[in-house]
Protein backbone atom coordinates (compact mmCIF):
# COMPACT_ATOMS: atom_id res chain seq x y z
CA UNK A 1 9.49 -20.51 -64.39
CA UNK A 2 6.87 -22.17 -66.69
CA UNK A 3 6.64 -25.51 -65.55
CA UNK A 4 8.49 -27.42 -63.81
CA UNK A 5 8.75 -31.87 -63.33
CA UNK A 6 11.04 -31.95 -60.27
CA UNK A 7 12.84 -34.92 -59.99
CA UNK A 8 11.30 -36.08 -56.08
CA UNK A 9 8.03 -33.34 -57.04
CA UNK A 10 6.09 -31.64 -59.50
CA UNK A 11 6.27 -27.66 -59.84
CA UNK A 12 4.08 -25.72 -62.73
CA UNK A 13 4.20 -22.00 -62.00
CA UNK A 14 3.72 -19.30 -64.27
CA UNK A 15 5.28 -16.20 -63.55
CA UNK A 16 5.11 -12.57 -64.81
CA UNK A 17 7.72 -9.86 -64.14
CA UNK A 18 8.93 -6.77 -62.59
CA UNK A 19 11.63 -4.94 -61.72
CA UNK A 20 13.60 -1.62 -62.37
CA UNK A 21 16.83 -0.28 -60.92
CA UNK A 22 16.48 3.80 -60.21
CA UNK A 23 19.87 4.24 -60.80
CA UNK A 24 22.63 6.76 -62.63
CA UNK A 25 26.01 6.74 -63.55
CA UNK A 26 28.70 8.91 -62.28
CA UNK A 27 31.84 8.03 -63.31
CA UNK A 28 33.27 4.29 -65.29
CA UNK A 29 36.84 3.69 -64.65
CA UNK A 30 38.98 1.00 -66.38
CA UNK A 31 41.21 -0.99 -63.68
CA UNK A 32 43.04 -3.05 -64.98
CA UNK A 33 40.74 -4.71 -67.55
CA UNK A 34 38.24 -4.26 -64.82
CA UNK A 35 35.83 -1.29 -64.24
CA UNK A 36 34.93 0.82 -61.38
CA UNK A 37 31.53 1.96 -61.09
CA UNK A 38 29.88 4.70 -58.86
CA UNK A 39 26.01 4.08 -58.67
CA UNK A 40 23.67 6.84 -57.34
CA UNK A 41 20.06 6.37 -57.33
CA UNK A 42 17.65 9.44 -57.92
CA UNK A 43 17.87 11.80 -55.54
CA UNK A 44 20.35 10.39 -53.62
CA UNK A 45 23.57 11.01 -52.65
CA UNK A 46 24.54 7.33 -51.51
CA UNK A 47 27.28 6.11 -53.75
CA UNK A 48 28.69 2.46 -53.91
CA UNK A 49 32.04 1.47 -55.64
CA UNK A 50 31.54 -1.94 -57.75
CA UNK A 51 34.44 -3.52 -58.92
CA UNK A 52 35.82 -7.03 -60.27
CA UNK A 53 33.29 -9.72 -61.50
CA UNK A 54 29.94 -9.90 -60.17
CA UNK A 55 29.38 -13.61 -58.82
CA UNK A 56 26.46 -15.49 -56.35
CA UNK A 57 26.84 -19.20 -55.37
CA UNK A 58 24.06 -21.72 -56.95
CA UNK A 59 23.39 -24.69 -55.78
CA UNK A 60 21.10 -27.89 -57.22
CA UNK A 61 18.00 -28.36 -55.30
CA UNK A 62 15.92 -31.76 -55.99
CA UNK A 63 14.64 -30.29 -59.66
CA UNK A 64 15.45 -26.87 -58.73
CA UNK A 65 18.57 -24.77 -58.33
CA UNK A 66 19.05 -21.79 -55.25
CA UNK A 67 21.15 -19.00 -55.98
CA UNK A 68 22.50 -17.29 -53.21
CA UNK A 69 22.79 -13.70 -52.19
CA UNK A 70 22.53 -11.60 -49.30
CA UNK A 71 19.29 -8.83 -48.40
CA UNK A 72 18.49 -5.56 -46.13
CA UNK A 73 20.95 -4.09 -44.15
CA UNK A 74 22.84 -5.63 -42.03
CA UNK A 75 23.00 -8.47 -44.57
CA UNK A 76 20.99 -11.64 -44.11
CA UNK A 77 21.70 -14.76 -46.26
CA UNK A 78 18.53 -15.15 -48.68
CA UNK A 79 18.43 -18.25 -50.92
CA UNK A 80 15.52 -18.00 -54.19
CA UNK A 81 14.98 -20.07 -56.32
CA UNK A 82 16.72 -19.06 -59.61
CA UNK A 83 14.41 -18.38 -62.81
CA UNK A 84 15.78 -17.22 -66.08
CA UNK A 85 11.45 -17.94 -67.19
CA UNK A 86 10.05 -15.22 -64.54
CA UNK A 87 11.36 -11.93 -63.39
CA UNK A 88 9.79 -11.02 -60.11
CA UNK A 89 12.03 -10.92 -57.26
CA UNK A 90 10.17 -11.59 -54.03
CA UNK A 91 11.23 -13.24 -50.62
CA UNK A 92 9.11 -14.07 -47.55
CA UNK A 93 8.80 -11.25 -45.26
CA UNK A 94 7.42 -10.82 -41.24
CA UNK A 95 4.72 -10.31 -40.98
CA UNK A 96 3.92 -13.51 -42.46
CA UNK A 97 0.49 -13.79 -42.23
CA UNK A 98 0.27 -17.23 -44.61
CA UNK A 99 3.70 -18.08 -45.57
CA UNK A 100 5.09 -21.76 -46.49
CA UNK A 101 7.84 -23.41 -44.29
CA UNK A 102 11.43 -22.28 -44.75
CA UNK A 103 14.17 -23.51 -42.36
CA UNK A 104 15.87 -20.00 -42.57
CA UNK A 105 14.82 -17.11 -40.27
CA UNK A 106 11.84 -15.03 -42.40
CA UNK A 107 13.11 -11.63 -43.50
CA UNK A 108 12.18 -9.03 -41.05
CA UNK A 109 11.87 -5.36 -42.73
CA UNK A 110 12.01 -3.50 -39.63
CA UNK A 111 15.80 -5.20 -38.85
CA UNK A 112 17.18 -3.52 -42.13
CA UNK A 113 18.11 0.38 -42.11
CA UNK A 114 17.97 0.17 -46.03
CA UNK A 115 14.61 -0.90 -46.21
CA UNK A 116 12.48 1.49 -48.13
CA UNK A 117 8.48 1.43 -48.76
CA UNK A 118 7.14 2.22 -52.14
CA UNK A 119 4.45 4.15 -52.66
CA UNK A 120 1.15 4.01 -54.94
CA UNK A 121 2.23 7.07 -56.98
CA UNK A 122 5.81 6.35 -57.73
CA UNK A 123 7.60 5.06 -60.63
CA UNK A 124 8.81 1.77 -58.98
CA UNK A 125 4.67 1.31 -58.39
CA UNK A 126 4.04 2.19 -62.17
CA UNK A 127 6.53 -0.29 -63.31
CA UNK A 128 3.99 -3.25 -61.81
CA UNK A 129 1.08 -4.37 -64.56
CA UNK A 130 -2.31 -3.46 -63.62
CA UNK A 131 -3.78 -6.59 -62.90
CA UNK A 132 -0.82 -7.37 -60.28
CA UNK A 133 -0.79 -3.47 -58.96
CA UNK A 134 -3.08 -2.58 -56.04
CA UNK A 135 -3.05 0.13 -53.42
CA UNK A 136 -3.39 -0.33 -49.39
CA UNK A 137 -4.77 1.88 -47.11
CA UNK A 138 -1.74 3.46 -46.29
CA UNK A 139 -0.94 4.14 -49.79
CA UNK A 140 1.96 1.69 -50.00
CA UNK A 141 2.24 0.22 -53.33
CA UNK A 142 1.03 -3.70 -53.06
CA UNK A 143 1.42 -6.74 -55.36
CA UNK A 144 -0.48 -10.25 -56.39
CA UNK A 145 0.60 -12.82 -58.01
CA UNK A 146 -1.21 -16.17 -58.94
CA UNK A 147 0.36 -19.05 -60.90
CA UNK A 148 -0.48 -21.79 -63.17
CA UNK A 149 -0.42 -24.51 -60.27
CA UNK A 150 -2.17 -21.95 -57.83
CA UNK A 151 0.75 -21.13 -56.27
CA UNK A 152 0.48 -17.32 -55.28
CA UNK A 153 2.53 -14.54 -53.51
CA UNK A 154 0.89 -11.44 -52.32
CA UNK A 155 3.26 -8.40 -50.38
CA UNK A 156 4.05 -4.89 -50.66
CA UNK A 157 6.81 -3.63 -53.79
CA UNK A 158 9.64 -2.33 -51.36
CA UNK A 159 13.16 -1.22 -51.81
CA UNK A 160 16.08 -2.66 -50.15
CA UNK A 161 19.70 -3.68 -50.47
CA UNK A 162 20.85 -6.54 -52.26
CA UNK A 163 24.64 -7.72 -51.34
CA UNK A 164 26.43 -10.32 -54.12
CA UNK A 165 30.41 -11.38 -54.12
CA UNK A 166 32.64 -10.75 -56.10
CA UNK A 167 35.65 -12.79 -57.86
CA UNK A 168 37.79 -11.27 -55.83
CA UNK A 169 35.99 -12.18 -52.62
CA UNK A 170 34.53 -9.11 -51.95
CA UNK A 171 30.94 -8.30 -51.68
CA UNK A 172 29.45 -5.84 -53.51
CA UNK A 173 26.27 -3.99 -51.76
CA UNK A 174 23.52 -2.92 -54.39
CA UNK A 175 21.06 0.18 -52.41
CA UNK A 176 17.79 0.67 -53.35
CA UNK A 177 17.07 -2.46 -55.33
CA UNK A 178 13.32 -3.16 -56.03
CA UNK A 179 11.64 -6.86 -54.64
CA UNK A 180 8.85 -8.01 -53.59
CA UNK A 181 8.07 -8.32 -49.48
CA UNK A 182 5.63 -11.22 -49.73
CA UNK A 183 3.89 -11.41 -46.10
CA UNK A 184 0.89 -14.23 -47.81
CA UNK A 185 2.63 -16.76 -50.08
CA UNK A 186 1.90 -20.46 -50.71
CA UNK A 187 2.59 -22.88 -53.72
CA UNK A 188 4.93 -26.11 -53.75
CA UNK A 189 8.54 -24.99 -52.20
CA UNK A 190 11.21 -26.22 -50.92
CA UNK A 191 11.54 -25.13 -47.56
CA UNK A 192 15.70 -24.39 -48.33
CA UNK A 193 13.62 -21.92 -50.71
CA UNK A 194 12.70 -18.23 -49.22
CA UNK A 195 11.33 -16.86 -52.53
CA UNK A 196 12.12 -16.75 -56.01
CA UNK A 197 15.04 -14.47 -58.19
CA UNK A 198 13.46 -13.90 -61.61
CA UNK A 199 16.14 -13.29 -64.22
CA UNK A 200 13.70 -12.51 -66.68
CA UNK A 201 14.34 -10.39 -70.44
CA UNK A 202 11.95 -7.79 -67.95
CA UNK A 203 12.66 -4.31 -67.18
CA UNK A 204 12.38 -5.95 -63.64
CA UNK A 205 14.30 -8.69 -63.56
CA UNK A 206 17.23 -8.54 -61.42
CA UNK A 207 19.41 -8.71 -64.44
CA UNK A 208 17.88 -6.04 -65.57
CA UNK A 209 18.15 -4.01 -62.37
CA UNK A 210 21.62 -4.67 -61.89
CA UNK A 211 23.02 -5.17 -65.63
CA UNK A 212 23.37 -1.19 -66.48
CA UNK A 213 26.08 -1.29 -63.11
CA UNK A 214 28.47 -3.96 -64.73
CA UNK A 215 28.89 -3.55 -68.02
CA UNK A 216 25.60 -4.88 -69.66
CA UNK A 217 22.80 -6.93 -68.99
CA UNK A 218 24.59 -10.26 -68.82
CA UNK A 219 25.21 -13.43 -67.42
CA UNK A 220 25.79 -16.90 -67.02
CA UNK A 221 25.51 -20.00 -65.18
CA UNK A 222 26.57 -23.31 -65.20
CA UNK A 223 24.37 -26.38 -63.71
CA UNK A 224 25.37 -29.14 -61.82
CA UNK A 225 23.66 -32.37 -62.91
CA UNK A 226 21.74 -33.30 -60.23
CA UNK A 227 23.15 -36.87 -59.44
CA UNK A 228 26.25 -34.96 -58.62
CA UNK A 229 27.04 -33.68 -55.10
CA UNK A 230 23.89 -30.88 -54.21
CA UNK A 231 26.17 -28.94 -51.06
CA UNK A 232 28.66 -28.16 -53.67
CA UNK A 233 27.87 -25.27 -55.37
CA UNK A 234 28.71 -23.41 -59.06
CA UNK A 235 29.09 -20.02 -59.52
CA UNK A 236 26.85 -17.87 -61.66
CA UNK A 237 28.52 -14.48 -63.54
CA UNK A 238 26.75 -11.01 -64.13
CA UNK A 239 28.19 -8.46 -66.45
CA UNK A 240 31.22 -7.50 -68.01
CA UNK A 241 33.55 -11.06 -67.10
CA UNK A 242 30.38 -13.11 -67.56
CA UNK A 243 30.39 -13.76 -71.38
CA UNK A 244 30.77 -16.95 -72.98
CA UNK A 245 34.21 -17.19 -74.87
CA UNK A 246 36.97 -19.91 -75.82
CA UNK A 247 36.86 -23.21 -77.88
CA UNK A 248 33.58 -24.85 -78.41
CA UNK A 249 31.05 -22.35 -78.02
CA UNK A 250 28.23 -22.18 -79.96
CA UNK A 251 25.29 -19.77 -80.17
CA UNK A 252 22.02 -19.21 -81.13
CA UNK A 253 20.47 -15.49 -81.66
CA UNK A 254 17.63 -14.69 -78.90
CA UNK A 255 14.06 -13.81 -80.05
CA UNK A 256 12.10 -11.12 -79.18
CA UNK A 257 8.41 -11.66 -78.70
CA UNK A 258 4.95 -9.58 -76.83
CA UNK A 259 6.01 -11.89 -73.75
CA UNK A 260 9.24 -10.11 -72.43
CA UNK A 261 9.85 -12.01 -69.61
CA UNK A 262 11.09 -15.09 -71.92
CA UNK A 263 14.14 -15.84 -73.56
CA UNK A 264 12.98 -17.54 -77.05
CA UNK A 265 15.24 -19.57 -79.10
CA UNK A 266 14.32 -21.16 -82.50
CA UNK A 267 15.18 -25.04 -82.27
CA UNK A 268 14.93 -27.10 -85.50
CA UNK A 269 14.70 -30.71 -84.56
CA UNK A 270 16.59 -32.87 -82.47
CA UNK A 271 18.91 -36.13 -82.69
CA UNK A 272 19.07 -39.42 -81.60
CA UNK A 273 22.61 -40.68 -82.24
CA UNK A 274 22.23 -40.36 -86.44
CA UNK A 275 18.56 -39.76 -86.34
CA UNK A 276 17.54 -36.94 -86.97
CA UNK A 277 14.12 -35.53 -86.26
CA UNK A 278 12.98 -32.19 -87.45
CA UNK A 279 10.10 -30.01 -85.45
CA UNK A 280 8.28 -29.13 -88.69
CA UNK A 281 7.92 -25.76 -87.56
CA UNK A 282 8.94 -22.81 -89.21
CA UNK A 283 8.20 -20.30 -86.32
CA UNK A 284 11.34 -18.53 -84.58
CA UNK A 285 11.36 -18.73 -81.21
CA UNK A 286 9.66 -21.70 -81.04
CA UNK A 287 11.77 -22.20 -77.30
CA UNK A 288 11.97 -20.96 -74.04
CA UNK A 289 15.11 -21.62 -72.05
CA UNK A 290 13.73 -22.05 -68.36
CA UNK A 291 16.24 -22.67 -65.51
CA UNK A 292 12.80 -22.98 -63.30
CA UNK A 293 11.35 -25.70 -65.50
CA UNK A 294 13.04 -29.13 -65.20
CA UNK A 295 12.00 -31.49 -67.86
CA UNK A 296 12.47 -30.35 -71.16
CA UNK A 297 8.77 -29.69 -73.16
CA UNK A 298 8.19 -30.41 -76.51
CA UNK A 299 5.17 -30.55 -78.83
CA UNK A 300 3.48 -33.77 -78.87
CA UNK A 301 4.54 -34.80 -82.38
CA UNK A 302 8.03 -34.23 -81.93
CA UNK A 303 7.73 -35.93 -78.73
CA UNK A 304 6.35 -38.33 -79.61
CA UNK A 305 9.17 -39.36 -82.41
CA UNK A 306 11.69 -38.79 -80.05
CA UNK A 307 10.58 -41.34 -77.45
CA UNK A 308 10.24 -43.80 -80.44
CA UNK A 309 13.45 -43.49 -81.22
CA UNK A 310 15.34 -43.51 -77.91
CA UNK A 311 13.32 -46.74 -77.41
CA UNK A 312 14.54 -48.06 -80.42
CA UNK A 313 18.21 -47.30 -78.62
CA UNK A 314 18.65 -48.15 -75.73
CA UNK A 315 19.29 -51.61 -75.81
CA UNK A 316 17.22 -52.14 -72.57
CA UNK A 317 13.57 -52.77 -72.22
CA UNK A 318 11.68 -49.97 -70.88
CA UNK A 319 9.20 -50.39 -67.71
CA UNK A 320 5.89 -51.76 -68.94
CA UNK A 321 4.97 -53.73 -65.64
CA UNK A 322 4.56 -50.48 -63.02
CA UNK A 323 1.49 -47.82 -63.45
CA UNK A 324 3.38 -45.62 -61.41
CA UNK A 325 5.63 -45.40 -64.91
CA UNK A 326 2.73 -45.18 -67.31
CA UNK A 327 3.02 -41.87 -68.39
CA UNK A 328 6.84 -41.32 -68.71
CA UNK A 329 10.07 -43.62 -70.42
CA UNK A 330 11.47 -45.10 -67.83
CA UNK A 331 14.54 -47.63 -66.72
CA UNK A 332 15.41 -49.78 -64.73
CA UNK A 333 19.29 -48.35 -64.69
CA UNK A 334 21.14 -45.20 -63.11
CA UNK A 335 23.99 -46.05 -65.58
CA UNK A 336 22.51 -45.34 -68.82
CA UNK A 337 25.16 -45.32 -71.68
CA UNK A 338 22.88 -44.48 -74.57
CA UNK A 339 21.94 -42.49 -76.66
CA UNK A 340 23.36 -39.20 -76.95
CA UNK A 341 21.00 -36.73 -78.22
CA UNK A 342 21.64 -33.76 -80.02
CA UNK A 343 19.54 -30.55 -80.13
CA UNK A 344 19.67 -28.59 -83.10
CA UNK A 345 18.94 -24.80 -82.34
CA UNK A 346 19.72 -21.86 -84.92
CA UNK A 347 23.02 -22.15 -85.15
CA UNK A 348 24.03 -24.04 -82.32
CA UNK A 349 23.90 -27.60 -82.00
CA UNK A 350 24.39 -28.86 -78.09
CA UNK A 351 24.95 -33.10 -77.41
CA UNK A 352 23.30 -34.64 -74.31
CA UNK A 353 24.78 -37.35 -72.31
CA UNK A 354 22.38 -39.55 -70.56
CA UNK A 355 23.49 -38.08 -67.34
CA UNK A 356 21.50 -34.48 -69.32
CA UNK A 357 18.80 -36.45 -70.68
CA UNK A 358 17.87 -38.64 -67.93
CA UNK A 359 17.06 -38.09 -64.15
CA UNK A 360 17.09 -41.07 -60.95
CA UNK A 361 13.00 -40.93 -59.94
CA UNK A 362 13.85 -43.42 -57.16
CA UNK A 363 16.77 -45.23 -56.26
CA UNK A 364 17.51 -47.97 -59.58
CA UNK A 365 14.82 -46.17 -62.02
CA UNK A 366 16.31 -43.53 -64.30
CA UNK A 367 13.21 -41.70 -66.46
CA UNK A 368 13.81 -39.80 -69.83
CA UNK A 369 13.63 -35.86 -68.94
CA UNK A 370 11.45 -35.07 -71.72
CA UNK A 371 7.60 -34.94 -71.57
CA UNK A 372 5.36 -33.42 -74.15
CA UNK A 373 2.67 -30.51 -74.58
CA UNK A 374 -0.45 -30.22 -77.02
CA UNK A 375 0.85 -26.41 -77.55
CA UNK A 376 2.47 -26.51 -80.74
CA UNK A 377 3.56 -22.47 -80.17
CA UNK A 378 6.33 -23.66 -78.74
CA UNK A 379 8.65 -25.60 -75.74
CA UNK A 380 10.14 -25.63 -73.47
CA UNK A 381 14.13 -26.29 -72.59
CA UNK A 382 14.30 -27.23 -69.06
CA UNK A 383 17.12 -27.10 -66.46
CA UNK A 384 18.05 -31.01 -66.87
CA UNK A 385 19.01 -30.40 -70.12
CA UNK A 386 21.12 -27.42 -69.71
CA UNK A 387 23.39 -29.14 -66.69
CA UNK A 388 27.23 -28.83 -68.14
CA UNK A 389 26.70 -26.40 -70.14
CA UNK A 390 28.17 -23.06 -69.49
CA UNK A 391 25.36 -20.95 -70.57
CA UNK A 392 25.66 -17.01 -71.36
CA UNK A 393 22.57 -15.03 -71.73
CA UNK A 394 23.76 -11.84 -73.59
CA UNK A 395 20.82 -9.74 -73.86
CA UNK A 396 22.94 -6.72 -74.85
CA UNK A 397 24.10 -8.65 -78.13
CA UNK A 398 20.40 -11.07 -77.89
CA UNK A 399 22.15 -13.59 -78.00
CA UNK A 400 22.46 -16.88 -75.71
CA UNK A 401 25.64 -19.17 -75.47
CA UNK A 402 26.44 -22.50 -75.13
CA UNK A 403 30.28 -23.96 -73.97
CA UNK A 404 30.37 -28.05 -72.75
CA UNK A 405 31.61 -27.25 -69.11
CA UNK A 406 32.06 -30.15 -66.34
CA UNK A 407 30.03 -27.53 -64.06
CA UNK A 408 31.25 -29.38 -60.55
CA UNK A 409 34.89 -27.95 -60.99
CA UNK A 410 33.77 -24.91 -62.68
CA UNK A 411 34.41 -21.86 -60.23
CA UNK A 412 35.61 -19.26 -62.19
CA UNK A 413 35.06 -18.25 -65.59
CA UNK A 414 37.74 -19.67 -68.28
């Protein structure tokens, strides 16, 4: 997560990442078009049997969407806040010495057999960047983390299970899992929000930790828009079964740059109806696709031109009358029509609906879900934006999908 423009709040965190799986194969079985897969970390002789579809429950959260998944042993429900722009994993953890509200018990270490400290010399430790790493007394390995809107999450690097379902309705139990135990965290969260699941391009991410078990680091998602029912949720894929297939999809190739944690995509302009406006920039990877962020970013000229033209479109007259407004395009309408915008990335070109484009601020105001930056680098695509749309991130192939997908009766992949 970059920044974020919550629909009822404002988020901007910045996030760095870290994870690694310790983990080995044994043996890969094909079942059935399936796979069975026996995991055994590093000097262990724990073995778990993965099979079928790897699956979590998300759900949209007032700018924000929650995966959820299960951690420690015996399994408590843990709900993070999903972030394809971050990939630290971390949750709340007793003792929480300065922790922000959650309505959900705070995870207790001392209630899960699987729990595991990491220590200062080990490799998990090692995997941390040195101005995040530190060292306690007790030689456990320890973690900070500050972000852009001061938010900040300070713990001890630990080890623990981490149980997701499956499409067949199992669950499948993942040992010795690396996260973050955050016992002083603060920042703007929701308080259905016990942490944050990065799903980073990281070594750390929990795509990363998990991907080698399933086929490949993959896997997809597919937002809700948020004027839709939030309790019901959409399912989001990992690994082999996850990919992006069938009619309509598009895709555009995935650029790697000195930031790892980001998945960069090259966009070329974007569409208003028949308009078309180009970026001007020749730089690749001129885009990050953030499920953390909400309102899509763009440089200020582009921006600029865009809110020109959707001005110019919608045949209603914009608020002029409010301050409350003054910085942002905004209606008085929750049943925009027009326009449909188009953006144009390398090799993929994706149409928006206003129900994409547009968010409800307060009840009878709809405001365009665009707002601009003076960082001409690049953008970024927030999670408005990318509601119906079944996305696949493919970082095997580094590549990222698109497929038009009404996401509230999506619950399996097609």
């Amino acid at each position: 997560m970059i920044m974020g423009y919550p629909i009822l709040f404002h988020l901007s965190f910045l996030f760095a990442s870290l994870f690694i799986l310790l983990i080995s194969f044994s043996t890969i079985e094909v079942v059935n078009g399936g796979f069975s897969v026996n995991l055994i970390r590093i000097n262990s002789t724990n073995v778990a049997h993965l099979l079928d579809t790897v699956q979590s429950p998300i759900i949209a959260d007032d700018g924000v969407h929650i995966i959820e998944m299960s951690l420690g042993n015996p399994p408590t429900k843990y709900y993070g806040l999903m972030d394809t722009g971050s990939d630290l994993v971390w949750s709340q953890c007793l003792p929480c010495d300065d922790c922000f509200p959650q309505k959900y018990p705070y995870f207790d270490p001392k209630k899960s057999s699987t729990y595991t400290n990491v220590y200062c010399q080990e490799h998990e430790c090692n995997q941390l960047e040195e101005k995040n790493k530190g060292c306690s007394s007790n030689n456990q390995c320890s973690y900070t983390y500050s972000y852009a809107d001061s938010s900040i999450t300070q713990g001890e690097l630990a080890l623990d299970t981490i149980t997701l379902e499956s499409s067949s309705g199992g669950v499948i139990p993942l040992q010795y899992m690396i996260f973050g135990c955050g016992h002083k965290n603060s920042g703007i969260f929701d308080n259905k929000m016990m942490g944050i699941v990065g799903l980073g391009r990281g070594s750390l991410s929990l795509i990363s930790q998990i991907g080698p078990s399933f086929g490949g680091r993959r896997f997809s998602h597919c937002f809700i828009p948020y004027s839709n029912d939030n309790n019901l949720p959409s399912i989001m894929s990992f690994g082999s079964g996850s990919e992006v297939v069938g009619d309509g999809v598009v895709s555009t190739p995935l650029i790697t740059k000195q930031s790892k944690p980001f998945y960069y995509v090259t966009l070329k302009g974007i569409s208003v109806g028949d308009t078309y406006l180009s970026l001007h920039s020749s730089s690749k990877g001129n885009m990050i696709i953030d499920s953390g962020t909400t309102l899509t970013v763009l440089p200020q000229k582009l921006y600029d031109q865009l809110v020109d033209e959707v001005k110019k479109q919608v045949p209603l007259q914009h608020i002029t009358d409010d301050p409350e407004f003054a910085d942002r395009l905004c209606y008085r309408s929750t049943n925009l029509q027009d326009p449909i915008l188009t953006t144009h990335f390398e090799g993929a070109d994706l149409q928006l609906k206003p129900i994409q484009t547009f968010y409800r601020l307060k009840v009878g105001v709809s405001c365009f879900a665009f707002r601009s930056t003076s960082n001409d680098a690049f953008g970024i695509y927030g999670n408005l934006v990318q509601t119906n749309y079944l996305i696949g991130f493919d970082l095997e192939r580094e590549v990222v999908s698109f497929k038009a997908t009404q996401c509230d009766i999506h619950q399996s992949l097609v």
